[in-house]
C-alpha atoms as a PDB file:
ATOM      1  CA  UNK A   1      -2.049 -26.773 -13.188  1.00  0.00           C
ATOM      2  CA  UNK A   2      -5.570 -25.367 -12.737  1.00  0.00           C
ATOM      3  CA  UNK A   3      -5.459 -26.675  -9.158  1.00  0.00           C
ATOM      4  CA  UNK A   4      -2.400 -24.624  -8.470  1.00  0.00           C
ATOM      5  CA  UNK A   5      -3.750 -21.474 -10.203  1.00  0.00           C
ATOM      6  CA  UNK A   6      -6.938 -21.750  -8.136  1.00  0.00           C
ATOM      7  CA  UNK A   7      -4.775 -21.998  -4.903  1.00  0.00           C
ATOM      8  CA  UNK A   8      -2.761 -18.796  -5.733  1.00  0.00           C
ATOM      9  CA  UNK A   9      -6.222 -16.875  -6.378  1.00  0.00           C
ATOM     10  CA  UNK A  10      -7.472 -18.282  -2.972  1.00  0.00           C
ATOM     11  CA  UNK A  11      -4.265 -16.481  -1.743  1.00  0.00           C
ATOM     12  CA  UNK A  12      -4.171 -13.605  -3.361  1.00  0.00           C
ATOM     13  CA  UNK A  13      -8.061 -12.685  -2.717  1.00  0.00           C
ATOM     14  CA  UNK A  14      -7.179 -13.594   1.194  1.00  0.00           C
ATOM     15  CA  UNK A  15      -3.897 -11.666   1.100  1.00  0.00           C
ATOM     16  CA  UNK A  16      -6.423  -8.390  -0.692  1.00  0.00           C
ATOM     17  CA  UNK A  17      -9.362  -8.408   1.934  1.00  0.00           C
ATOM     18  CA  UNK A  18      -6.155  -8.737   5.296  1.00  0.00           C
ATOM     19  CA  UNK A  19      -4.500  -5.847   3.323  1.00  0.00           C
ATOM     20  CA  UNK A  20      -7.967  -4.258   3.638  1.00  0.00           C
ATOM     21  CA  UNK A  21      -8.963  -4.900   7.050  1.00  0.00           C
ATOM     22  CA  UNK A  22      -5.269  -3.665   8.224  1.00  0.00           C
ATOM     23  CA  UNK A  23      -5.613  -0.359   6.128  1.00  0.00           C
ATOM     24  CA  UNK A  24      -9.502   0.211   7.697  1.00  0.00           C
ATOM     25  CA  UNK A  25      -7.680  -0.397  11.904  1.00  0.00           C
ATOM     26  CA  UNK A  26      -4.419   2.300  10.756  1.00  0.00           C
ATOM     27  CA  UNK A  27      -6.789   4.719   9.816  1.00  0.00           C
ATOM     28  CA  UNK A  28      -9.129   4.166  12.748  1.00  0.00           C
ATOM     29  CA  UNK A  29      -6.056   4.355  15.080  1.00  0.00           C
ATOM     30  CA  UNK A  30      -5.170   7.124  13.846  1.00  0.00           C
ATOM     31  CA  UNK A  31      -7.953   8.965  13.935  1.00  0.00           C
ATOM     32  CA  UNK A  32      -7.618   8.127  17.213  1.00  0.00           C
ATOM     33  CA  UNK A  33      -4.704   9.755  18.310  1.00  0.00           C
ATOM     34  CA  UNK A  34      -5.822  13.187  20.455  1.00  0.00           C
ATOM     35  CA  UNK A  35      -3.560  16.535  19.000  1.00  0.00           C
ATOM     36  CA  UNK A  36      -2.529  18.884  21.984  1.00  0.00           C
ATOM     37  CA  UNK A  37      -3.997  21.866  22.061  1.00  0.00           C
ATOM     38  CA  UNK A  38      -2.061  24.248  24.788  1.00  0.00           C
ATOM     39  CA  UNK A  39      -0.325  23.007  27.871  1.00  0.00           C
ATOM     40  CA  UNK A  40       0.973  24.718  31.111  1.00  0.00           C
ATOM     41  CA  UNK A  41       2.091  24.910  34.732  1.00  0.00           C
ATOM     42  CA  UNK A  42       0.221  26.732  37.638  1.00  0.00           C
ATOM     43  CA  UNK A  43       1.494  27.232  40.535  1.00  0.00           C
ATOM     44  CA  UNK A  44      -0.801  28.061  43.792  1.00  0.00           C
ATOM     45  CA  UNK A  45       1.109  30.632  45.704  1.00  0.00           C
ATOM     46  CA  UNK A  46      -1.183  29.657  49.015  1.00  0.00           C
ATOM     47  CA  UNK A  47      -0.541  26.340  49.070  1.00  0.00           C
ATOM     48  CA  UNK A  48       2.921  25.817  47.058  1.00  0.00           C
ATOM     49  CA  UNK A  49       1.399  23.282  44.962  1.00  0.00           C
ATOM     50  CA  UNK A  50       1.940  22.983  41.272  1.00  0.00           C
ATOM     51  CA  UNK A  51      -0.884  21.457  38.607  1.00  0.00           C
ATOM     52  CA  UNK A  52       0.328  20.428  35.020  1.00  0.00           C
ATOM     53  CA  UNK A  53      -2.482  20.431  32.725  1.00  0.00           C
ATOM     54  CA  UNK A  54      -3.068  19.722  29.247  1.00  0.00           C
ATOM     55  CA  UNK A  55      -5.656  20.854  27.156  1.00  0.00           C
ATOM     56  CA  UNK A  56      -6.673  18.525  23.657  1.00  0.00           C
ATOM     57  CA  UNK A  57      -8.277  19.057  20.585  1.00  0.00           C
ATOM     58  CA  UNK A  58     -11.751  17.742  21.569  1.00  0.00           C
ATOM     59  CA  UNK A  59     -11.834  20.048  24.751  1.00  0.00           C
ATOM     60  CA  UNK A  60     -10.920  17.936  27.327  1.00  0.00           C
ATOM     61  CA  UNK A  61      -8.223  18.266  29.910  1.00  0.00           C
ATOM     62  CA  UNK A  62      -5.703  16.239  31.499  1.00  0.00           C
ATOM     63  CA  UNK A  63      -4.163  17.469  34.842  1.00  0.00           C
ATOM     64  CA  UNK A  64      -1.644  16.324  37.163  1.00  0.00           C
ATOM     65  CA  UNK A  65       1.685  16.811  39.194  1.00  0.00           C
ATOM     66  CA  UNK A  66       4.165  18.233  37.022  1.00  0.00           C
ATOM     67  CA  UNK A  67       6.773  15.660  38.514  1.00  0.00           C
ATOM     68  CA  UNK A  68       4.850  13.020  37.820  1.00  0.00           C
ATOM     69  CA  UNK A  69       6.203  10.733  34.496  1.00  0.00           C
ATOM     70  CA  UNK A  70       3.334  10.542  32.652  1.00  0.00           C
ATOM     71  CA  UNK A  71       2.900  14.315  33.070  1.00  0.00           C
ATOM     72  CA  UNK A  72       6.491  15.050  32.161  1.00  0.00           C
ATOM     73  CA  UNK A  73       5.631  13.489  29.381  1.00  0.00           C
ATOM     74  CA  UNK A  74       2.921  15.026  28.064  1.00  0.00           C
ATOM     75  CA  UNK A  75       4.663  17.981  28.567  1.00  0.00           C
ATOM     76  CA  UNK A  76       7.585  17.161  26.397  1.00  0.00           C
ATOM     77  CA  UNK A  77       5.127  15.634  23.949  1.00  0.00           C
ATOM     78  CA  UNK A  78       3.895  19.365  23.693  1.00  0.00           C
ATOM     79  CA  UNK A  79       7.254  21.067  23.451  1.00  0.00           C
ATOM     80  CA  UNK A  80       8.030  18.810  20.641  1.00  0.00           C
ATOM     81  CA  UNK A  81       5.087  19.837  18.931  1.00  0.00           C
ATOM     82  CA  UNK A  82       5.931  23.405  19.186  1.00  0.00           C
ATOM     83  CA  UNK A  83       3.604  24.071  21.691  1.00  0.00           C
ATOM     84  CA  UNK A  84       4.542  26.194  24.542  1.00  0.00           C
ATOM     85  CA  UNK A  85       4.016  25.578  27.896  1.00  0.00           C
ATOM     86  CA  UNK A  86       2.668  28.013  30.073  1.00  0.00           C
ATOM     87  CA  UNK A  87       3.329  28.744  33.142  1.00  0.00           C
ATOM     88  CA  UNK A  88       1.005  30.967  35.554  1.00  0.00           C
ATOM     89  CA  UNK A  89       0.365  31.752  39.153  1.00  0.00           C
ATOM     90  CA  UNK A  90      -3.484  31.161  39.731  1.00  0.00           C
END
């Protein structure tokens, strides 16, 4: 009996320090994760081009065309987070 007690502490003690190592990666992922801080649209009336940006928490910016999918995306992302887009002439 001692041999199967043994075995289920030898489980339990690897089942605690997995448990622990998953809970230490969640929190580091999602620390990870960037917030949006503002977002927006300009349009260059000279050229007729259009520049999505996005602006995140840590100061950095993201910028592409609007049309483009991972764009679009970001800029629903921000909608969704009640952020409004801006759009402006430069």
């Amino acid at each position: 009996m001692t041999d199967v007690n043994s075995k289920l502490d030898a489980c339990a003690a690897r089942v605690d320090a997995l448990s622990s190592r998953f809970d230490r990666f969640a929190k580091r992922r999602a620390d990870a994760v960037k917030q949006i801080k503002a977002a927006g649209i300009r349009e260059y009336p000279d050229t007729g081009q259009r520049q999505a940006w996005v602006e995140w928490d840590n100061g950095s910016y993201t910028t592409g065309d609007p049309d483009n999918t991972h764009m679009k995306a970001l800029l629903a992302r921000a909608k969704r987070e009640s952020i409004s887009v801006k759009e402006d002439c430069a």
